[in-house]
Protein backbone atom coordinates (compact mmCIF):
# COMPACT_ATOMS: atom_id res chain seq x y z
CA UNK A 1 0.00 0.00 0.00
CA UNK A 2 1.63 3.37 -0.71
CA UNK A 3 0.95 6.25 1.76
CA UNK A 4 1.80 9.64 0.11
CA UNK A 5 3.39 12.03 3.33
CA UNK A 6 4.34 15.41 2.57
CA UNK A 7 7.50 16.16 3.15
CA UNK A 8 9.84 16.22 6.66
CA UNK A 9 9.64 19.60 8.10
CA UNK A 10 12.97 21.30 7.98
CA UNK A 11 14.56 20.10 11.84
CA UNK A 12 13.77 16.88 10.03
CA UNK A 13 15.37 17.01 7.20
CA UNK A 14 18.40 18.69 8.78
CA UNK A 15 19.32 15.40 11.06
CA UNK A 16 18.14 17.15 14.15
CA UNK A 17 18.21 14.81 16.99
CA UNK A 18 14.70 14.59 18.79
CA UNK A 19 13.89 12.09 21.16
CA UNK A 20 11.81 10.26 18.84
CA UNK A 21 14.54 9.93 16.39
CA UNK A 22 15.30 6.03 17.26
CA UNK A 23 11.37 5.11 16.30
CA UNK A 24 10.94 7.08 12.69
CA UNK A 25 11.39 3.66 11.08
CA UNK A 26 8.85 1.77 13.06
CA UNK A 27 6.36 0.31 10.82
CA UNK A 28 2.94 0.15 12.24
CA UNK A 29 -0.72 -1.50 11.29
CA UNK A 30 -2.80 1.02 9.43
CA UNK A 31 -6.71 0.73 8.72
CA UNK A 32 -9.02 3.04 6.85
CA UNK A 33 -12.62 1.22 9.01
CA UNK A 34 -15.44 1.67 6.23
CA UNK A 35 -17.79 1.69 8.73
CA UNK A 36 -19.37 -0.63 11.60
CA UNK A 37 -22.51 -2.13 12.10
CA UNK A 38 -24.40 -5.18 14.24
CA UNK A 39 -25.47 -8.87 13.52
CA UNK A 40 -26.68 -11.19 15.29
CA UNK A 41 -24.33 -14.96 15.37
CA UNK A 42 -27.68 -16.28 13.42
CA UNK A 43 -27.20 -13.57 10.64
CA UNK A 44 -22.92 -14.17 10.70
CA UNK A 45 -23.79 -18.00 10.42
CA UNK A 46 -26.00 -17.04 7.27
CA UNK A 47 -23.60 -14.90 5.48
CA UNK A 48 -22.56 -15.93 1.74
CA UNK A 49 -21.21 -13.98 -1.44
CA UNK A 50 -23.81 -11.09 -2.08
CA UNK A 51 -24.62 -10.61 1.36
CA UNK A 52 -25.18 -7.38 2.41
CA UNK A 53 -24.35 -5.90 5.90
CA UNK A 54 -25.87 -2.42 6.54
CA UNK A 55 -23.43 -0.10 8.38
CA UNK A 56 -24.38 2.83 10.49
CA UNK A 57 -22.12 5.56 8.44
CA UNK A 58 -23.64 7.25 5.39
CA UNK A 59 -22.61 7.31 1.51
CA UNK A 60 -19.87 10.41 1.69
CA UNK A 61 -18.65 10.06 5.55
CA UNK A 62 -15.11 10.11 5.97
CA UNK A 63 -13.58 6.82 6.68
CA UNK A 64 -11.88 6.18 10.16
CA UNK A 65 -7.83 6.13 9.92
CA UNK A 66 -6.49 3.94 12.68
CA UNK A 67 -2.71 3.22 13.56
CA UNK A 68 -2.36 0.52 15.92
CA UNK A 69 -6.28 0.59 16.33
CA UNK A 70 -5.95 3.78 17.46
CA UNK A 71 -8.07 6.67 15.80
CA UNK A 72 -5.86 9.56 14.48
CA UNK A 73 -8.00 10.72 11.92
CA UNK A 74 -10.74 10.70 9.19
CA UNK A 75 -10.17 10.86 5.75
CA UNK A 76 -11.43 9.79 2.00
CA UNK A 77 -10.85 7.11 -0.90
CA UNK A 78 -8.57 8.02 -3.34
CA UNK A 79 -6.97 7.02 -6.27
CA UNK A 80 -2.92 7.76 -5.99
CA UNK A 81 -0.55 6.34 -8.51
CA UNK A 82 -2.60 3.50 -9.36
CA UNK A 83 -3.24 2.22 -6.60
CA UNK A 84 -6.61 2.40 -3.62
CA UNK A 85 -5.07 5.23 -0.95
CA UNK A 86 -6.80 7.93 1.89
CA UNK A 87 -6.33 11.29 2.00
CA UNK A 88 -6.49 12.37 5.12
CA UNK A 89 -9.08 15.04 5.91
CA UNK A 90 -9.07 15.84 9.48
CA UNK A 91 -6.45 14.75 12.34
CA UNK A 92 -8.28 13.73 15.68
CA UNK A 93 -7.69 15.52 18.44
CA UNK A 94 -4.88 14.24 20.45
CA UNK A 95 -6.78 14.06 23.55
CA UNK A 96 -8.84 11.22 22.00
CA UNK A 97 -11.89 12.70 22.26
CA UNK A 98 -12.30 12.15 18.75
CA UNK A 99 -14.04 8.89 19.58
């Protein structure tokens, strides 16, 4: 999957130490959650190809992005380079109270 990121900011790009320097290679799990919704274990025991499963968000919302199943932000389908990608649209506050 290929994220486009904007640029490192300057103290970046200069080699500035910071004390997160050590982790800027971590790779973590990223999901963009569609939406959510509710069955009941009689409806997930019934579920075949062209089943459909009605989720609470609406046509247009902004998907969920999650890093390490933690919201950070919304954002929308794109197409980048070929390939599926999100661009982000808001960034949750850091408080979490964006949940």
């Amino acid at each position: 999957m290929s994220i486009p990121l904007t640029e490192p900011s300057a103290d970046v790009q200069q080699g500035s130490e910071s004390p997160f320097q050590s982790m800027h290679d971590l790779r973590c799990p990223v999901a963009a959650l569609i939406g959510t919704g509710s069955l009941t274990m009689r409806q997930c025991l019934e579920l075949k190809p062209g089943s459909v499963v009605t989720l609470s968000q609406q046509p247009g919302d902004d998907l969920e992005l999650r890093v390490n199943d933690v919201l950070i932000g919304y954002g929308e389908v794109v197409i980048f380079e070929d390939s599926t990608s999100i661009r982000v649209t808001t960034i949750a506050p850091a408080d979490g109270s964006g949940e």
